[in-house]
Protein backbone atom coordinates (compact mmCIF):
# COMPACT_ATOMS: atom_id res chain seq x y z
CA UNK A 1 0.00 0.00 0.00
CA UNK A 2 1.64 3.46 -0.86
CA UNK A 3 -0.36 5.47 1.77
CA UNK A 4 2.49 3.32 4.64
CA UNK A 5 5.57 4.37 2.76
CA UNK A 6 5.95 8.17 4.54
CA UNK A 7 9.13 8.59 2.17
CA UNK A 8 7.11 10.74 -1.36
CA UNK A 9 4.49 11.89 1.32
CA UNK A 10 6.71 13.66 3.23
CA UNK A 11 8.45 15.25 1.05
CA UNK A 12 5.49 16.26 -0.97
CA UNK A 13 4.72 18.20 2.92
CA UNK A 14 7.76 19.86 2.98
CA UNK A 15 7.75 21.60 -0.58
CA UNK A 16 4.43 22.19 -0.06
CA UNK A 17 5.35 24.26 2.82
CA UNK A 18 8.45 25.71 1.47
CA UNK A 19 6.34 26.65 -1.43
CA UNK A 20 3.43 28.28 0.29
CA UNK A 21 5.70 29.94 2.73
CA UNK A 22 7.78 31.85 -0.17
CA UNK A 23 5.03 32.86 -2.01
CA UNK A 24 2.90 33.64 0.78
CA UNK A 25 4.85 35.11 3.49
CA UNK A 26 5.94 38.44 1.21
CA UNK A 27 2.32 38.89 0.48
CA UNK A 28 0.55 38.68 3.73
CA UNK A 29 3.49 41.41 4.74
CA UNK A 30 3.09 43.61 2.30
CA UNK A 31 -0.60 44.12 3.42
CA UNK A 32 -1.25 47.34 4.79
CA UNK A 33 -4.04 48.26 6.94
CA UNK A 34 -6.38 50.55 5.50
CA UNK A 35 -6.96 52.10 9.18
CA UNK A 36 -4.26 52.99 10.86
CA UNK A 37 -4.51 53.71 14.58
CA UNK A 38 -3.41 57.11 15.63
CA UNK A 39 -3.44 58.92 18.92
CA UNK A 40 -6.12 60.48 19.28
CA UNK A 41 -5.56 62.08 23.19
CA UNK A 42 -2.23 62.23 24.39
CA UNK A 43 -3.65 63.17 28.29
CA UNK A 44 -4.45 60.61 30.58
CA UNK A 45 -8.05 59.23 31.34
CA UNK A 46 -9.32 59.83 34.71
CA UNK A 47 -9.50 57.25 36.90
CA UNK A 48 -11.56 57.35 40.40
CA UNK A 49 -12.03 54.16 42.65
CA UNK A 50 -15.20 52.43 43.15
CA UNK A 51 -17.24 52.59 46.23
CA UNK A 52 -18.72 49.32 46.74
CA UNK A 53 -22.12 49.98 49.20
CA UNK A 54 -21.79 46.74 50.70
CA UNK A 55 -18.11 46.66 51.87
């Protein structure tokens, strides 16, 4: 049975992989974001504690 030899299999895996991450890898870096965060408020948010009623 061919499917028990791992020997072609394999190394049909590993091109595959080689392959896709080649071709792949420039592309999905290239993408740019079409919004880009920018600071919006450079001050700090205020911040109070909570008074819990039953503490």
């Amino acid at each position: 049975m061919p499917q028990l030899n791992p020997a072609p299999w394999f190394m049909i895996l590993i091109l595959t992989w080689i392959i896709l991450l080649v071709m792949m890898t420039p592309k999905v870096l290239a993408h740019l974001s079409p919004n880009n965060p920018s600071p919006s408020a450079t001050e700090k948010a205020k911040t109070e504690p909570w008074h819990w009623t039953w503490h």
